[in-house]
C-alpha atoms as a PDB file:
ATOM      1  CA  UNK A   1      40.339 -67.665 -39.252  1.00  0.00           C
ATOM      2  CA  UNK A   2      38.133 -70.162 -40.686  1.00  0.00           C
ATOM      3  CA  UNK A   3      33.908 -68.724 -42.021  1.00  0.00           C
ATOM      4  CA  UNK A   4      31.551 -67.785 -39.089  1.00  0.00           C
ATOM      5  CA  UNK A   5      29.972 -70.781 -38.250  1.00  0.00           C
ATOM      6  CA  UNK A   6      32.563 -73.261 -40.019  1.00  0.00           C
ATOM      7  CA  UNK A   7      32.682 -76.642 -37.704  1.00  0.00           C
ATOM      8  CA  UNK A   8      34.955 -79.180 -37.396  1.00  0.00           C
ATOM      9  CA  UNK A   9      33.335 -81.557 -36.988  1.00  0.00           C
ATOM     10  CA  UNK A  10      30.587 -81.349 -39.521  1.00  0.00           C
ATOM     11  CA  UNK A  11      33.780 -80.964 -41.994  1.00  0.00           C
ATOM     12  CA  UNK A  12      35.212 -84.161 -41.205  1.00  0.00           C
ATOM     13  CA  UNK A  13      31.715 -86.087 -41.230  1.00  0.00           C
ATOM     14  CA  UNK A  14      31.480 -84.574 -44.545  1.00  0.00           C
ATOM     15  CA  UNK A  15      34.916 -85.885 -46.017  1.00  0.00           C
ATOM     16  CA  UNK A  16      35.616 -88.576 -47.865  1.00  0.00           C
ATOM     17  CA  UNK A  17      38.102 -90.887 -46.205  1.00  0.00           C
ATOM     18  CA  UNK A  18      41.017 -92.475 -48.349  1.00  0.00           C
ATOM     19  CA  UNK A  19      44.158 -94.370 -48.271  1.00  0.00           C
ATOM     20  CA  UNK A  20      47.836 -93.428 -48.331  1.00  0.00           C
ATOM     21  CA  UNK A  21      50.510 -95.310 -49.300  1.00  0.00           C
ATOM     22  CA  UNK A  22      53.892 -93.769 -49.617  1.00  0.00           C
ATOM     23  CA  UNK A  23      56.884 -93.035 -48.086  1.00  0.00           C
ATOM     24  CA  UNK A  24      57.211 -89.706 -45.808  1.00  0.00           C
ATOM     25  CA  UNK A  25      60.030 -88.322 -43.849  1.00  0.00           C
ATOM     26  CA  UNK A  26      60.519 -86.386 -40.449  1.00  0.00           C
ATOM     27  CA  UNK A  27      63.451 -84.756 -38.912  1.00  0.00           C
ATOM     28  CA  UNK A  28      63.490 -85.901 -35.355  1.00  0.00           C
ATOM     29  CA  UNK A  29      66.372 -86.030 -32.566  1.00  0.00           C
ATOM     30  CA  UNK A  30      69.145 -88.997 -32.792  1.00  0.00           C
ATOM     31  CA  UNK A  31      67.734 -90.447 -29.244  1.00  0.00           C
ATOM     32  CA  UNK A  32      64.186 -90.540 -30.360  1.00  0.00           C
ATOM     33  CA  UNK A  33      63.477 -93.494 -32.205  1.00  0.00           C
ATOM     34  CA  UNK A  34      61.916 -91.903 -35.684  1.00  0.00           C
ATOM     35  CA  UNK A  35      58.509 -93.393 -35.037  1.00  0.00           C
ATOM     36  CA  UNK A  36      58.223 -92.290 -31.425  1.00  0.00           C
ATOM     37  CA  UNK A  37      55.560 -89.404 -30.945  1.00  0.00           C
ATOM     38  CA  UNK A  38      55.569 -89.683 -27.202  1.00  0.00           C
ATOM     39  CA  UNK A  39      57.144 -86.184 -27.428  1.00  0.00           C
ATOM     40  CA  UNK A  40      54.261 -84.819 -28.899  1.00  0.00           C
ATOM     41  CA  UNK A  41      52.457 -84.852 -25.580  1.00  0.00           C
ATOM     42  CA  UNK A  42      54.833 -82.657 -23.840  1.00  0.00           C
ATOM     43  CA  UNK A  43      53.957 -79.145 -25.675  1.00  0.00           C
ATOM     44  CA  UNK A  44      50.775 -78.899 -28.418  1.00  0.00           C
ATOM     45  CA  UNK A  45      51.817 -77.731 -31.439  1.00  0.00           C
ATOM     46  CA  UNK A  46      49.209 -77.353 -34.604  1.00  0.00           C
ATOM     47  CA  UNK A  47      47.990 -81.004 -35.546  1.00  0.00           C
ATOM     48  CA  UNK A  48      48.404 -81.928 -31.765  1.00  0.00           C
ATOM     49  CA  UNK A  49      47.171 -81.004 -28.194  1.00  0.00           C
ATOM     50  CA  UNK A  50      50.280 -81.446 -25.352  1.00  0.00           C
ATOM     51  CA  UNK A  51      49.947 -81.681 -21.788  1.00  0.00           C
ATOM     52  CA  UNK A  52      50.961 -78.206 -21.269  1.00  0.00           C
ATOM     53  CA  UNK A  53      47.824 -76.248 -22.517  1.00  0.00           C
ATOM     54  CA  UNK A  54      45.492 -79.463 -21.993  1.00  0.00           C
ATOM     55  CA  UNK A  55      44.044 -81.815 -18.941  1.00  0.00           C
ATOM     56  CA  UNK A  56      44.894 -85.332 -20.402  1.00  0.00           C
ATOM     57  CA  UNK A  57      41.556 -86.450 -21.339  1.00  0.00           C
ATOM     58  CA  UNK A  58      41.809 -83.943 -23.971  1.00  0.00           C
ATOM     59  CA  UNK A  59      45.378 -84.309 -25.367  1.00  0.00           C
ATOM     60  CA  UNK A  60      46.208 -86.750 -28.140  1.00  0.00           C
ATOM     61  CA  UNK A  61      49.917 -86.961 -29.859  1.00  0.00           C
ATOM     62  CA  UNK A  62      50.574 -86.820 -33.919  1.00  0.00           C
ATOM     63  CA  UNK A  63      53.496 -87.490 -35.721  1.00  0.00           C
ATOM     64  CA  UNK A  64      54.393 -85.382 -37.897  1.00  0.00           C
ATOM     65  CA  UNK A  65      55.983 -86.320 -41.560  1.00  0.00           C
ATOM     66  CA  UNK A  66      56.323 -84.738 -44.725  1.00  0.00           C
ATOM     67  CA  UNK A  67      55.924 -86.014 -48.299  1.00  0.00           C
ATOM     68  CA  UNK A  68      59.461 -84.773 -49.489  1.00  0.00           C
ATOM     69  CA  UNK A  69      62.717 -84.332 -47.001  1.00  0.00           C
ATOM     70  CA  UNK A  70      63.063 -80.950 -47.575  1.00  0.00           C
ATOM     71  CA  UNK A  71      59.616 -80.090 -46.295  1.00  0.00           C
ATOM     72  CA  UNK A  72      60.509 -81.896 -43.192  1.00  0.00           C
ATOM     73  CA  UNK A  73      63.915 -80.403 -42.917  1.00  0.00           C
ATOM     74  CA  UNK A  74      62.723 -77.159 -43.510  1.00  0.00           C
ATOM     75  CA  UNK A  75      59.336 -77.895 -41.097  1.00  0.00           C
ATOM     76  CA  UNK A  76      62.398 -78.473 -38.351  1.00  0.00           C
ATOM     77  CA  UNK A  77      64.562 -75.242 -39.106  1.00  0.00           C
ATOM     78  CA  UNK A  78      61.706 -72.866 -38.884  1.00  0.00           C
ATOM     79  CA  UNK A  79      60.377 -74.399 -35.541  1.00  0.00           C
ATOM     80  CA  UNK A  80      64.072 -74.004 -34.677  1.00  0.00           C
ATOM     81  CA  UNK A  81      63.959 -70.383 -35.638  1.00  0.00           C
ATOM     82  CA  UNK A  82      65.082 -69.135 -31.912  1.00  0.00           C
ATOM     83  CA  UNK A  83      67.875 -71.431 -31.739  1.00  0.00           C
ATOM     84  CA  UNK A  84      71.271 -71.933 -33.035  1.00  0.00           C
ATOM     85  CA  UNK A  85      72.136 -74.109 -35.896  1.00  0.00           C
ATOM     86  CA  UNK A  86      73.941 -76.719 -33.280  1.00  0.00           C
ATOM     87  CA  UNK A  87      70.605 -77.705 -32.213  1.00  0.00           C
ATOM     88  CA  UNK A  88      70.201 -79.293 -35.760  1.00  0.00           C
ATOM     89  CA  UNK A  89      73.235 -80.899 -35.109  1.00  0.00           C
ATOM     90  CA  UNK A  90      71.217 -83.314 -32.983  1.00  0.00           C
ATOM     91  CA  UNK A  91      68.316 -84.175 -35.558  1.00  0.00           C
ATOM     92  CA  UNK A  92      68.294 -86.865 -38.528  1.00  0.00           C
ATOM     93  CA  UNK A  93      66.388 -87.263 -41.466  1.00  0.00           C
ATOM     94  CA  UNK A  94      64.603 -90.895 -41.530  1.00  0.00           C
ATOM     95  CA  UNK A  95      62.766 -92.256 -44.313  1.00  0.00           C
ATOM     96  CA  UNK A  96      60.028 -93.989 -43.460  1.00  0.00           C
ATOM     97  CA  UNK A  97      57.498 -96.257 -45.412  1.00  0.00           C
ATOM     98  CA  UNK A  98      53.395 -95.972 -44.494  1.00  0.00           C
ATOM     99  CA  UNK A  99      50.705 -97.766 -45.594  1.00  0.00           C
ATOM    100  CA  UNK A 100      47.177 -95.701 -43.818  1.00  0.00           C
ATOM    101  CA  UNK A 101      43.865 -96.982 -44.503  1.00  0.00           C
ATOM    102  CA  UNK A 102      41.878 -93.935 -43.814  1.00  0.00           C
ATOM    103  CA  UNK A 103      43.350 -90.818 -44.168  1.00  0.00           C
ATOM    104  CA  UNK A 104      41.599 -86.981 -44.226  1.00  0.00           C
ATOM    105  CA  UNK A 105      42.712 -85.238 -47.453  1.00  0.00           C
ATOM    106  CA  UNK A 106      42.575 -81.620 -46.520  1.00  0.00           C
ATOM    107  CA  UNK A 107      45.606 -80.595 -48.952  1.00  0.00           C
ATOM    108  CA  UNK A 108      42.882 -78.271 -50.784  1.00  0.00           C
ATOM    109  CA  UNK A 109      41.350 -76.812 -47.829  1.00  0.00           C
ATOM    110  CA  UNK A 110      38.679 -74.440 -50.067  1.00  0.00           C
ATOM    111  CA  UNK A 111      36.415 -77.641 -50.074  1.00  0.00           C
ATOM    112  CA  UNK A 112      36.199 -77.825 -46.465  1.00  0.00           C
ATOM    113  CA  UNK A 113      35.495 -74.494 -45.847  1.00  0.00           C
ATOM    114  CA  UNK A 114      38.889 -73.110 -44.956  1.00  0.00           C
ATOM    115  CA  UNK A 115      41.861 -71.585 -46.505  1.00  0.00           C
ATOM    116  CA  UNK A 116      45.651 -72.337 -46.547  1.00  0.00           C
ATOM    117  CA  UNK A 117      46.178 -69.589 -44.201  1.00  0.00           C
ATOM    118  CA  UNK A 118      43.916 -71.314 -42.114  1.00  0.00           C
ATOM    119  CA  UNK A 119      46.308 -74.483 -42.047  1.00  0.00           C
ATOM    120  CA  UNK A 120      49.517 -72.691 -41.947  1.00  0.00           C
ATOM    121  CA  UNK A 121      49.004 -69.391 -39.686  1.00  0.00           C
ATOM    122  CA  UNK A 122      49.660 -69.056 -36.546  1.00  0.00           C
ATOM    123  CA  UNK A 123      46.421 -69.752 -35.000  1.00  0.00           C
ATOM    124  CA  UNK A 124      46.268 -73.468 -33.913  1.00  0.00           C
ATOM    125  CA  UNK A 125      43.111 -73.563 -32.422  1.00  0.00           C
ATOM    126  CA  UNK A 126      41.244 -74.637 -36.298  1.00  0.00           C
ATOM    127  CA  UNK A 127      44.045 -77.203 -37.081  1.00  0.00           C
ATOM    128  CA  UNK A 128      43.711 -79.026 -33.408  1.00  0.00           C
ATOM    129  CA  UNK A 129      39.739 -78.795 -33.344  1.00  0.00           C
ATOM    130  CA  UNK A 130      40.323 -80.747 -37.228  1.00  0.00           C
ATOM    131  CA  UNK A 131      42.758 -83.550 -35.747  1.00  0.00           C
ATOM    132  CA  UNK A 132      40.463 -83.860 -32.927  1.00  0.00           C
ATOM    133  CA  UNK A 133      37.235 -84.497 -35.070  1.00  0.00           C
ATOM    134  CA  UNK A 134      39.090 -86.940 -37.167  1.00  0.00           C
ATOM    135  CA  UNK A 135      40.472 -88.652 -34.545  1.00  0.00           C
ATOM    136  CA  UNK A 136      37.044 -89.234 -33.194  1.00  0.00           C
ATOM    137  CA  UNK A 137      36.068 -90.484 -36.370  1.00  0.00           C
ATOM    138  CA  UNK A 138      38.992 -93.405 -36.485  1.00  0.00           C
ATOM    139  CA  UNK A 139      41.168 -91.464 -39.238  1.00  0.00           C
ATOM    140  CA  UNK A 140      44.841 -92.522 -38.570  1.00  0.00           C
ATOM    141  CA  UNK A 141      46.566 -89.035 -40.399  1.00  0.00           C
ATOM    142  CA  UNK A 142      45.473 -85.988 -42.310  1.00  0.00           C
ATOM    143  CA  UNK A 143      47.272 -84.469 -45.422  1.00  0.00           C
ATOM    144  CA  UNK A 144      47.202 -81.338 -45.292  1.00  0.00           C
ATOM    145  CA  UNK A 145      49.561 -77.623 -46.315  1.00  0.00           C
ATOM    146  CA  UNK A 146      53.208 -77.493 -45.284  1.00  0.00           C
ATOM    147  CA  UNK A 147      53.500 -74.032 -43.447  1.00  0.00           C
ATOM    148  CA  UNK A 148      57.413 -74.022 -44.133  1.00  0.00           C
ATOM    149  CA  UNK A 149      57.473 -74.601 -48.010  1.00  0.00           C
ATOM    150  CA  UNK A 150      54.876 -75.354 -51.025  1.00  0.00           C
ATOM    151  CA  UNK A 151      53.883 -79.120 -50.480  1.00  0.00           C
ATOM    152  CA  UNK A 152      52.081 -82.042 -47.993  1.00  0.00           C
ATOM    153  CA  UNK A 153      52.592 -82.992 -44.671  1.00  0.00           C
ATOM    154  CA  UNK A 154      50.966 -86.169 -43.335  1.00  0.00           C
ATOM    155  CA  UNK A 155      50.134 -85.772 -39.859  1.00  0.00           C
ATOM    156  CA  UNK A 156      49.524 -89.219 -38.427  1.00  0.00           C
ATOM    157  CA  UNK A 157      46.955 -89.904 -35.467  1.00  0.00           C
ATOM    158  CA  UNK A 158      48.699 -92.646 -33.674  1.00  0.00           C
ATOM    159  CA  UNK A 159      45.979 -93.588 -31.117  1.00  0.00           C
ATOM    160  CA  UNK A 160      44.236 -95.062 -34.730  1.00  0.00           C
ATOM    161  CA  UNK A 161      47.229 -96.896 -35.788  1.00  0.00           C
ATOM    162  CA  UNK A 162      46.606-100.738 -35.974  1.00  0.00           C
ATOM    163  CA  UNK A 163      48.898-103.176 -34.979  1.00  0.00           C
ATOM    164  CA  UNK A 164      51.319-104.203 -36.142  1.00  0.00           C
ATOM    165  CA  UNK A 165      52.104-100.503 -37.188  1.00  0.00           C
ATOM    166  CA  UNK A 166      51.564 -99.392 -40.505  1.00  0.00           C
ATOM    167  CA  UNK A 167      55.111 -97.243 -40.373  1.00  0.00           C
ATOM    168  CA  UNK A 168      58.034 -98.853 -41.472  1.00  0.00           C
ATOM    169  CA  UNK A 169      61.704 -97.111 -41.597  1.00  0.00           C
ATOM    170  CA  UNK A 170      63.843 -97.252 -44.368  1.00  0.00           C
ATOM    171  CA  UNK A 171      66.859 -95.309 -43.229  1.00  0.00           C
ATOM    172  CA  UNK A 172      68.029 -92.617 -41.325  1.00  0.00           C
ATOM    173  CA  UNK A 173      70.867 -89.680 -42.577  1.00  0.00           C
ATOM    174  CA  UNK A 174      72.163 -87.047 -40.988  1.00  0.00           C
ATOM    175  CA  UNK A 175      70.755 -83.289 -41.834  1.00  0.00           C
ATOM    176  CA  UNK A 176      72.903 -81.703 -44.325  1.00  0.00           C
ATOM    177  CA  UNK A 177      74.045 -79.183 -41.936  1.00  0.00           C
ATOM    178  CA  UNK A 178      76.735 -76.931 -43.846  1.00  0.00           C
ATOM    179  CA  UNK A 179      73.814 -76.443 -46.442  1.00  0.00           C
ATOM    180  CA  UNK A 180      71.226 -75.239 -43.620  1.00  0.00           C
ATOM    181  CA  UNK A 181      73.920 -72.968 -42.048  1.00  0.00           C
ATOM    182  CA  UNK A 182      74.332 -71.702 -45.478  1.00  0.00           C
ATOM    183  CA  UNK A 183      70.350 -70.624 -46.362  1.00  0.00           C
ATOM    184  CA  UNK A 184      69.941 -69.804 -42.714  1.00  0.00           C
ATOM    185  CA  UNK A 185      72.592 -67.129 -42.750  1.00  0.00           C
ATOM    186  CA  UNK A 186      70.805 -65.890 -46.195  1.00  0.00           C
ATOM    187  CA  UNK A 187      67.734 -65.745 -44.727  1.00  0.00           C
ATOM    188  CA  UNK A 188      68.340 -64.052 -41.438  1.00  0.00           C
ATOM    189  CA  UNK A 189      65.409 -61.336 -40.115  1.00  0.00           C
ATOM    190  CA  UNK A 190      65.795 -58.061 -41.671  1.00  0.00           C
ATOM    191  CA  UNK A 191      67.198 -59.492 -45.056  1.00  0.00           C
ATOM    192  CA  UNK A 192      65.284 -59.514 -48.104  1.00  0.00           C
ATOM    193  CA  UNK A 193      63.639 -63.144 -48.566  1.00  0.00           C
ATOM    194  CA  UNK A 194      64.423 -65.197 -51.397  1.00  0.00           C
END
């Protein structure tokens, strides 16, 4: 829980904004075209606010990437926690190639007044009230803590996206499933943690 009194807003006034150029990936299902974050709206997760918690005027979507695929795949399999390894049977891995004017760097969040547990717990309510105040302020993503392994995600605010988009894809594989059913059967609740 971020300090008594910490703000969101007066944090992101307070940032410095910079660019990102790189390539990301995200784990997505085969249907959904890898730069579609129209699903976002459907349930809020920690970058985002869905239509099932919030009245529209306050939802916005994000689309969520990761600075190295095994973040992402690994971002996917814990979500996927509850369900059966068949359900990442229906997800690829796309590459994709972004070139953001004005991101929010929060991947140290001590500066801002918060903590990585702050980024990465279970409480959503800091991360969303972040994304909201730098959506406000016309950021288009924010780099921040991966919650399922040590490195960056880059959470992208497409409602500041310019056109034409500043995502490209570069390819899409299938998840290396007989791997994931391997760790996932190592790492099963009650089992000692590598």
């Amino acid at each position: 829980m971020p300090a008594e009194g910490w703000k969101a807003e007066q944090t992101v006034a307070a940032a410095s904004a910079r660019c990102f150029q790189g390539t990301v990936w995200r784990v997505h299902w085969r249907e959904v075209a890898p730069t579609d974050w129209t699903l976002s709206l459907r349930t809020s997760g920690r970058y985002h606010r869905g239509l099932d918690l919030f009245p529209p005027d306050q939802a916005f979507p994000a689309l969520y990437t990761s600075l190295a695929p095994e973040i992402a795949i690994w971002e996917m399999v814990r979500r996927s926690a509850a369900r059966n390894l068949a359900y990442l049977e229906n997800n690829v891995l796309s590459e994709l190639e972004v070139d953001l004017s004005r991101i929010l760097d929060i991947s140290d969040p001590n500066p801002v007044g918060l903590t990585a547990a702050d980024l990465t717990g279970p409480d959503h309510q800091p991360c969303q009230e972040l994304a909201e105040a730098a959506l406000a302020r016309g950021y288009q993503g924010l780099l921040v803590p991966s919650a399922a392994l040590p490195g960056l995600n880059l959470v992208i605010l497409p409602r500041n996206l310019p056109e034409p988009s500043p995502i490209r894809l570069l390819r899409s594989t299938d998840l290396p499933i007989e791997i994931l059913a391997h760790q996932h059967s190592e790492d099963r609740p009650g089992q000692e943690q590598r």
